[in-house]
N, C-alpha and C. Protein backbone atom coordinates (compact mmCIF):
# COMPACT_ATOMS: atom_id res chain seq x y z
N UNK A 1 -49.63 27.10 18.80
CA UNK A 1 -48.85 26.11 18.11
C UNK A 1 -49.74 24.88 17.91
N UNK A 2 -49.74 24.41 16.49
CA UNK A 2 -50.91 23.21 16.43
C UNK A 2 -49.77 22.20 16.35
N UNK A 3 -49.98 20.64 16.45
CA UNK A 3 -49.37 19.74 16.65
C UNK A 3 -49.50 19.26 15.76
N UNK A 4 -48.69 19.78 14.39
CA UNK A 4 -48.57 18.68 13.06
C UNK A 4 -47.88 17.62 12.93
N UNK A 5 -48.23 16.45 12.37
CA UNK A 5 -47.36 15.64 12.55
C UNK A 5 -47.49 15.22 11.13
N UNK A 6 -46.19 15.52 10.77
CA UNK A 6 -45.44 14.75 9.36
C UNK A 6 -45.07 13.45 9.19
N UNK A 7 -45.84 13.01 8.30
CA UNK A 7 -45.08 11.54 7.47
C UNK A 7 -44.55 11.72 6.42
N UNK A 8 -43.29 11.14 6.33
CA UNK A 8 -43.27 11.06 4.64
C UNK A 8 -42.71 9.35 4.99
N UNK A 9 -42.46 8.70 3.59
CA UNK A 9 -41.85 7.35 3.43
C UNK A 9 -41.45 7.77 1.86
N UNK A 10 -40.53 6.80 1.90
CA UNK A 10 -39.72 7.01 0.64
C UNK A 10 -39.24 5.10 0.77
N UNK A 11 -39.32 4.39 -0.05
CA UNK A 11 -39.29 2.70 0.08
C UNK A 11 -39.01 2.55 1.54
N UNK A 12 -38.46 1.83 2.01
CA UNK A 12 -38.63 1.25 3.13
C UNK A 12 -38.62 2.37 4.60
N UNK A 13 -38.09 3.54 4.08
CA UNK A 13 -37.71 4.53 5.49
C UNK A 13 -39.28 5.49 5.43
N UNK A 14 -39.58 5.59 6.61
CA UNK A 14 -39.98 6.75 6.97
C UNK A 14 -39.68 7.77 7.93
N UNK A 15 -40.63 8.96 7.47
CA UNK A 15 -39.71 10.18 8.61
C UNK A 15 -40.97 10.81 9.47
N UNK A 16 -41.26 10.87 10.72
CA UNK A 16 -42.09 11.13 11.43
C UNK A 16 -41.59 12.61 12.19
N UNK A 17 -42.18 13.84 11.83
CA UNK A 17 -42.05 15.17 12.19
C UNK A 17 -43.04 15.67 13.32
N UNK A 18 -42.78 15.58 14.33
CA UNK A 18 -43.24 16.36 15.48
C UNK A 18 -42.76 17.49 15.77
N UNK A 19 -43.57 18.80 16.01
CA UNK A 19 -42.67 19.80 15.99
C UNK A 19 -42.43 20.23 17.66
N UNK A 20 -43.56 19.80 18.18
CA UNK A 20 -43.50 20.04 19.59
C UNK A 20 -42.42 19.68 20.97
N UNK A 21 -41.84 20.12 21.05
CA UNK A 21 -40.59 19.57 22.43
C UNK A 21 -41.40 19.48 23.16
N UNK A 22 -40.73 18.56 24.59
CA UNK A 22 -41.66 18.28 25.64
C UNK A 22 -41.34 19.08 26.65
N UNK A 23 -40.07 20.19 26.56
CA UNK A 23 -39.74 21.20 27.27
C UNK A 23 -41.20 22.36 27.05
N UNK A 24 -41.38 22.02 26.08
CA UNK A 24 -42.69 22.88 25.67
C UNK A 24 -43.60 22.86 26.09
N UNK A 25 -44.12 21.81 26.60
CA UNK A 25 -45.12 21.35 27.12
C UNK A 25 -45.03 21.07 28.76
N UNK A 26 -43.83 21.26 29.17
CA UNK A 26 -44.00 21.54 30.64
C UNK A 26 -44.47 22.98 31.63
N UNK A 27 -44.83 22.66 32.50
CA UNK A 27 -45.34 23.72 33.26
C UNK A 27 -43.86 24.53 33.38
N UNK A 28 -43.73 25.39 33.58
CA UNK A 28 -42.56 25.54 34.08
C UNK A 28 -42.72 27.54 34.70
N UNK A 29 -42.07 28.30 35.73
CA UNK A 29 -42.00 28.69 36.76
C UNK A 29 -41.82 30.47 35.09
N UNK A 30 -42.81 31.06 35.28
CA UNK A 30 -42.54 31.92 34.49
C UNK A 30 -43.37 32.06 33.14
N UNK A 31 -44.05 31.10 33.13
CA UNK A 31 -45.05 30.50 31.90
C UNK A 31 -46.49 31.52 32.45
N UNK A 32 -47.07 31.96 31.29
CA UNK A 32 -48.51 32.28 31.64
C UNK A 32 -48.99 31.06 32.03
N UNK A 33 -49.59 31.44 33.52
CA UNK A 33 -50.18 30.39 33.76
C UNK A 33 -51.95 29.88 33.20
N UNK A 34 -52.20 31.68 32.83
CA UNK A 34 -53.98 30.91 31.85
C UNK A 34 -53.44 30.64 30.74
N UNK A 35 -52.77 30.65 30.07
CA UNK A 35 -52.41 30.51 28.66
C UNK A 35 -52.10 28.49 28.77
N UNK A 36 -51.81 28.28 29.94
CA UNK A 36 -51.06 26.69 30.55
C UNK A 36 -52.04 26.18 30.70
N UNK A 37 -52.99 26.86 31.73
CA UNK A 37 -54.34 26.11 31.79
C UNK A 37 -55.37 25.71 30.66
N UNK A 38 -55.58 26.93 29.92
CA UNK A 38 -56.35 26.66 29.28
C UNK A 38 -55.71 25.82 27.82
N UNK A 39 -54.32 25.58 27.67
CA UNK A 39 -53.90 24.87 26.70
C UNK A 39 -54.29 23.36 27.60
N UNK A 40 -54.40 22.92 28.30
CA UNK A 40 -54.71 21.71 29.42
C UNK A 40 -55.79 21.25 29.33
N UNK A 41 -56.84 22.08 29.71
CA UNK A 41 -58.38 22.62 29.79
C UNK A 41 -58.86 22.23 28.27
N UNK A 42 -58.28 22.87 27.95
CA UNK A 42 -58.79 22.69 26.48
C UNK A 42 -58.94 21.77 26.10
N UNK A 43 -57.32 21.02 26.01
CA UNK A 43 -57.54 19.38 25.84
C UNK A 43 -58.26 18.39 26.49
N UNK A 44 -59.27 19.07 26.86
CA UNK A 44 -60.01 17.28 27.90
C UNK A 44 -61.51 18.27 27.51
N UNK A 45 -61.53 19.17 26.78
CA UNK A 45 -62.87 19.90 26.54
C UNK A 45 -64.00 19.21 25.57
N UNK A 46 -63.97 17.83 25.52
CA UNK A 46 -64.77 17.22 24.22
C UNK A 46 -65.66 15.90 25.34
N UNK A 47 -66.78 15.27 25.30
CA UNK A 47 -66.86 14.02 26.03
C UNK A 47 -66.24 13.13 25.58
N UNK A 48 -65.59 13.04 24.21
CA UNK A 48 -64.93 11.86 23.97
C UNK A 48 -63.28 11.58 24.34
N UNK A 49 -62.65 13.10 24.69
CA UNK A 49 -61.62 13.00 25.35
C UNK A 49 -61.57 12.68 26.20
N UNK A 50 -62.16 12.36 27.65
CA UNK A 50 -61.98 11.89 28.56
C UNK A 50 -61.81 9.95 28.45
N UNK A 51 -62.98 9.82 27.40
CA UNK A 51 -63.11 8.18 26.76
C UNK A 51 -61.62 8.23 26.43
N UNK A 52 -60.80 8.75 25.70
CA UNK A 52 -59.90 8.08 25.04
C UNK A 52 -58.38 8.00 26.15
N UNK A 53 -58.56 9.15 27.16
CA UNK A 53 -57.61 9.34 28.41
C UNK A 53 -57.90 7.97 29.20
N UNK A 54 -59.04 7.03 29.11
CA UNK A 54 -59.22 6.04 30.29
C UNK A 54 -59.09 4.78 29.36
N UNK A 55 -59.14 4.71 27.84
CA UNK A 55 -58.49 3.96 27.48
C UNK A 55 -57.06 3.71 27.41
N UNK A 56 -56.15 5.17 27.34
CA UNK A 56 -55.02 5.12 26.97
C UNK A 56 -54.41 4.87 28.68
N UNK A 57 -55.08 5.10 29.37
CA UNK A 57 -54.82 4.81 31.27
C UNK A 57 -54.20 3.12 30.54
N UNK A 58 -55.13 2.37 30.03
CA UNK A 58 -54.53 1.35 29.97
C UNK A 58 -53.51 0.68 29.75
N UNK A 59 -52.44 1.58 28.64
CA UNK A 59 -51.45 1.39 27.89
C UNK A 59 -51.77 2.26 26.82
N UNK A 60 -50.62 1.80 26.23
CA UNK A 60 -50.30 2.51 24.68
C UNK A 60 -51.41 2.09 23.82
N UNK A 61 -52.23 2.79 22.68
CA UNK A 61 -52.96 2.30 21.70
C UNK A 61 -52.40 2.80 20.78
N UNK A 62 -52.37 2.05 19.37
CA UNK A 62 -52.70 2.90 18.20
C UNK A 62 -53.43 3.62 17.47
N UNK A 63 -53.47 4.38 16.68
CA UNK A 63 -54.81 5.40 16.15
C UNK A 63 -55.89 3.79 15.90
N UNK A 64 -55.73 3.20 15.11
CA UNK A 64 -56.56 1.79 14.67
C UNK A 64 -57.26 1.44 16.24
N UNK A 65 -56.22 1.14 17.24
CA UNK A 65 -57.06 0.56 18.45
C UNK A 65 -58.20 1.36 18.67
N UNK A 66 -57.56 2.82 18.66
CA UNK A 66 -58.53 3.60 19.78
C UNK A 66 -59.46 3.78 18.82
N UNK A 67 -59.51 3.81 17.24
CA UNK A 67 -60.86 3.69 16.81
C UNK A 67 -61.77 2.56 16.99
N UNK A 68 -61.24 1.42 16.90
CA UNK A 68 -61.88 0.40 17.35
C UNK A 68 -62.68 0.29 18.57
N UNK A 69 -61.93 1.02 19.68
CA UNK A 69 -62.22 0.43 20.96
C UNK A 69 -63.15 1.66 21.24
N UNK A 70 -63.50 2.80 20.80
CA UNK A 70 -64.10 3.45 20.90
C UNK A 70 -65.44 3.76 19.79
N UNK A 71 -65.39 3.21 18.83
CA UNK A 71 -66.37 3.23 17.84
C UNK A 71 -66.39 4.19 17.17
N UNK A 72 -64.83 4.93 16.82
CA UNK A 72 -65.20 6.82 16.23
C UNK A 72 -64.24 6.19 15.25
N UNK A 73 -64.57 7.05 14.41
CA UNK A 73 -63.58 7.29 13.03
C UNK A 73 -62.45 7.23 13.32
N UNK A 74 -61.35 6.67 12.61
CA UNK A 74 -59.80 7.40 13.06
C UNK A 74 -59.36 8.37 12.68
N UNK A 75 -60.40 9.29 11.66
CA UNK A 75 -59.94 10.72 11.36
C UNK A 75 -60.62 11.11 12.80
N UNK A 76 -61.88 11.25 13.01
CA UNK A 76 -62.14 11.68 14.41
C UNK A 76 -60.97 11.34 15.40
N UNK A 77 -60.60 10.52 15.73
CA UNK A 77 -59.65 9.87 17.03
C UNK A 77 -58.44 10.81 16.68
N UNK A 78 -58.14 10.83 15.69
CA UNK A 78 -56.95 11.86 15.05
C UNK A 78 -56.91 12.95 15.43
N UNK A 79 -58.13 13.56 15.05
CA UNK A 79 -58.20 15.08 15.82
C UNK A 79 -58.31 15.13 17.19
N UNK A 80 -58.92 14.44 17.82
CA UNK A 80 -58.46 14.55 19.76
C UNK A 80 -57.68 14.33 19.63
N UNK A 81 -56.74 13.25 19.22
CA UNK A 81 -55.06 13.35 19.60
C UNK A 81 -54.45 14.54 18.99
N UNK A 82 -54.59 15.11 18.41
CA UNK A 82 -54.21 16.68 18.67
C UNK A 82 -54.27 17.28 19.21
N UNK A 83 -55.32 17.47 19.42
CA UNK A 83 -56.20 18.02 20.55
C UNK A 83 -55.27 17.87 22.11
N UNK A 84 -55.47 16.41 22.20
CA UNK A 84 -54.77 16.06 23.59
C UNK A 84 -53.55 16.24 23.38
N UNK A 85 -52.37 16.24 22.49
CA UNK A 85 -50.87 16.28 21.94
C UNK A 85 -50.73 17.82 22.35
N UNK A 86 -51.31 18.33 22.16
CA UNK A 86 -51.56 19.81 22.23
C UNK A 86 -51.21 20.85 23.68
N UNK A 87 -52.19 19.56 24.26
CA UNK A 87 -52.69 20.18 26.03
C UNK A 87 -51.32 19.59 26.45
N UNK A 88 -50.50 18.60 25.90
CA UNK A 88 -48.93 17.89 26.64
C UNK A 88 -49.83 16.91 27.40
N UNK A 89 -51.01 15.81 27.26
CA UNK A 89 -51.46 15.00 27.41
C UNK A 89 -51.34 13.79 27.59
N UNK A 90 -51.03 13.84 25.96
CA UNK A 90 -50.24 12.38 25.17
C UNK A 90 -49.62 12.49 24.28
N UNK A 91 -48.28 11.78 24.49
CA UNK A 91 -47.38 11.38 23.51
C UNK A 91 -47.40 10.28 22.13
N UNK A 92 -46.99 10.86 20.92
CA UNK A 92 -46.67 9.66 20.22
C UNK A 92 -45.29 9.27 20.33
N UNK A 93 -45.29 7.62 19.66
CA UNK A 93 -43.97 6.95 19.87
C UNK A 93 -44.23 6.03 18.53
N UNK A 94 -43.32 6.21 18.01
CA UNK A 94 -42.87 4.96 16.75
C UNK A 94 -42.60 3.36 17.68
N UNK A 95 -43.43 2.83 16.71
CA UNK A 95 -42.92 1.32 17.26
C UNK A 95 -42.09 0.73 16.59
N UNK A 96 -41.57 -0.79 16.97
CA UNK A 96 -40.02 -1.54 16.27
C UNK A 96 -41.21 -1.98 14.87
N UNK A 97 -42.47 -2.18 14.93
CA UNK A 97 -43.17 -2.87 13.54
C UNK A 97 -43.74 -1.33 13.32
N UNK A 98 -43.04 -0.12 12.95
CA UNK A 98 -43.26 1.07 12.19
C UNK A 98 -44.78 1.63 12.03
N UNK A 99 -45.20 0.89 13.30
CA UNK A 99 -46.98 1.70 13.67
C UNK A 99 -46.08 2.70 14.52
N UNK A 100 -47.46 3.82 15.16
CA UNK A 100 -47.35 5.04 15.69
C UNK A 100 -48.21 4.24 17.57
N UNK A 101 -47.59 4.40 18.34
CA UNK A 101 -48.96 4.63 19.50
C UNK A 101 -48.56 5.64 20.17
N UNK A 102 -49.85 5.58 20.47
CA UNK A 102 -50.32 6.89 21.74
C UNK A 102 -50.42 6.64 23.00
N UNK A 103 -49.86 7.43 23.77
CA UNK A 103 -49.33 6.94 25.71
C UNK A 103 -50.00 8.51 26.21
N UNK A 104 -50.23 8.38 26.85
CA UNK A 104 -50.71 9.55 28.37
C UNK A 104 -49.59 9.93 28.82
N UNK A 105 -49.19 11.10 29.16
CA UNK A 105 -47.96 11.64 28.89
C UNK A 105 -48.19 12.19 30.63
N UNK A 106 -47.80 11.24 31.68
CA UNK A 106 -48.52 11.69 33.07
C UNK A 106 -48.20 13.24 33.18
N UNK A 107 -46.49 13.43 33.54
CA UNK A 107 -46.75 15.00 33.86
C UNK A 107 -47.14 15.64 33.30
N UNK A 108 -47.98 15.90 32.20
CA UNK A 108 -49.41 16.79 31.98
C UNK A 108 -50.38 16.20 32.70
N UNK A 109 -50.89 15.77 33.51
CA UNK A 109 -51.60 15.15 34.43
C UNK A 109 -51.48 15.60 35.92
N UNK A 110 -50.26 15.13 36.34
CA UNK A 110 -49.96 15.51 37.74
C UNK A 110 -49.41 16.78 37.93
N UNK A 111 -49.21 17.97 36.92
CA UNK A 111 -48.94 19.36 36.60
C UNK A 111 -50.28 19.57 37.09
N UNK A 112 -51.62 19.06 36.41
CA UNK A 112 -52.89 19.70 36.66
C UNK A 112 -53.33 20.52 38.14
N UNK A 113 -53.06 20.00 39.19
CA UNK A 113 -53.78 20.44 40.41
C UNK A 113 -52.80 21.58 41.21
N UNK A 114 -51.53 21.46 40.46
CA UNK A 114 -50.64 22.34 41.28
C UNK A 114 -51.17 23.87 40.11
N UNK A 115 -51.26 23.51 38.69
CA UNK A 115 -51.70 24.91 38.29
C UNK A 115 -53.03 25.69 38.67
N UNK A 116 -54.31 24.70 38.84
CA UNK A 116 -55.13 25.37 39.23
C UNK A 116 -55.21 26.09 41.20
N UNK A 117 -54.04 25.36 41.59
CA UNK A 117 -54.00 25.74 43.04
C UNK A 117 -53.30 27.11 42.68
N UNK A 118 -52.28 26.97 42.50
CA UNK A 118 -51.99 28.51 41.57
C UNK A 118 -52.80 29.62 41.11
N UNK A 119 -53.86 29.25 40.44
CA UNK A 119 -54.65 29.88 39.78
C UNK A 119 -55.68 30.42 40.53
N UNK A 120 -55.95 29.58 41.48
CA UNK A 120 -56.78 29.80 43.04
C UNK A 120 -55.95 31.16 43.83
N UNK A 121 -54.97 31.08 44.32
CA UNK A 121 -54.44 31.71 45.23
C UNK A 121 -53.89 32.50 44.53
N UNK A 122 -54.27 32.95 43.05
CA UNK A 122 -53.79 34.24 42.56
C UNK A 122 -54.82 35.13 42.41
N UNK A 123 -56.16 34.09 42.38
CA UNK A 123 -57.08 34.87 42.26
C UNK A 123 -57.70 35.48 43.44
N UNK A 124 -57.27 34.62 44.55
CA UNK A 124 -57.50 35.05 45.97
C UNK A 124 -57.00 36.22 46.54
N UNK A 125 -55.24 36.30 45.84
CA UNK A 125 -54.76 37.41 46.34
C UNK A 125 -55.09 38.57 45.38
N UNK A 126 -55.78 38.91 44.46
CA UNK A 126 -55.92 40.22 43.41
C UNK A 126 -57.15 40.64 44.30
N UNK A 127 -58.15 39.15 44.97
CA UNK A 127 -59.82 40.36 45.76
C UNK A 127 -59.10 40.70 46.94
N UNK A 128 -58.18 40.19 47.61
CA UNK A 128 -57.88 40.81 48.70
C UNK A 128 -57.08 42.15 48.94
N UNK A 129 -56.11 42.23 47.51
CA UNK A 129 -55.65 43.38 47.59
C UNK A 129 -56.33 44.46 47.18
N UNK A 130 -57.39 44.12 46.17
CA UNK A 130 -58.66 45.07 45.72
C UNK A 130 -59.52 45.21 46.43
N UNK A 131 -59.75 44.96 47.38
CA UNK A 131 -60.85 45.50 48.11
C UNK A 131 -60.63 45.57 49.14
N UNK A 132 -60.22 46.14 49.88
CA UNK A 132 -60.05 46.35 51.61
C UNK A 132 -60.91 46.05 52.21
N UNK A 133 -60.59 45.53 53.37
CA UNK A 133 -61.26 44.68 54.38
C UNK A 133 -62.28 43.31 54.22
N UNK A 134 -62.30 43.15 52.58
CA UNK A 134 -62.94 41.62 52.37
C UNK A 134 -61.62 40.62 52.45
N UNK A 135 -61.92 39.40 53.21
CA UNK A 135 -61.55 38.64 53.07
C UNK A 135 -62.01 36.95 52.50
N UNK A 136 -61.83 36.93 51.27
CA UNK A 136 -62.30 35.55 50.43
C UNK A 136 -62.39 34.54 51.74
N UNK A 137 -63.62 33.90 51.79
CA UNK A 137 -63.54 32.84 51.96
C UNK A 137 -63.62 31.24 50.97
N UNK A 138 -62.55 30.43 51.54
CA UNK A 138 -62.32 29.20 51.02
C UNK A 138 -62.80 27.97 51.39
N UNK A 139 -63.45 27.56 50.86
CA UNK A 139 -63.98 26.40 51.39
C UNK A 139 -62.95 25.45 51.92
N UNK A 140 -62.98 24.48 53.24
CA UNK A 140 -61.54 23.67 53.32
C UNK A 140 -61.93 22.72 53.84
């Protein structure tokens, strides 16, 4: 699922189309969990995504800020926020003066360490049941 986002305006109204729910974007108990990760993973897979996650740590930006404050195109900045919209990262929000900003959307954040602990101890239990008498060691 890519994260299109529709404008239209017609005189003074506009209509902003997100297709993504945020039910969608939660972890939730039954979900492939590589399909979760790597939609996550994915999103922080660029060096400039991490730049734009420690700006947006700060607050809300707009596409305009974060080009500014980062020195990239705002068609570039555009496509990581897909990118990151994608992974359930960051959210957009309409403002009361009819700009768009972008927020860090934490629980895609604090989801992170419980899926890869998951992902750990699933992979732990497939060598142990495959191979008799090895037992994985874990670093602790």
């Amino acid at each position: 699922m890519r994260p299109y986002l529709l404008l239209c305006q017609h005189r003074n109204e506009r209509v902003c189309g997100y297709p993504v729910r945020e039910e969608d974007l939660a972890a939730r108990p039954g979900r492939d969990l590589t399909t979760t990760l790597l939609r996550v993973l994915g999103a922080l897979h660029d060096e400039q995504r991490p730049e734009i996650v420690t700006v947006l740590a700060a607050g809300p930006a707009t596409l305009h800020e974060l080009a500014d404050r980062l020195g990239l195109a705002k068609s570039t900045v555009h496509h990581h926020m897909g990118r990151l919209r994608l992974g359930g990262l960051v959210t957009l929000t309409r403002n009361p003066d009819r700009s768009y900003s972008y927020a860090l959307r934490w629980p895609g954040f604090t989801a992170l360490p419980a899926l890869l602990d998951e992902l750990v101890s699933a992979a732990i239990a497939r060598v142990t049941t495959s191979v008799p008498g090895v037992t994985p060691s874990v670093p602790g």
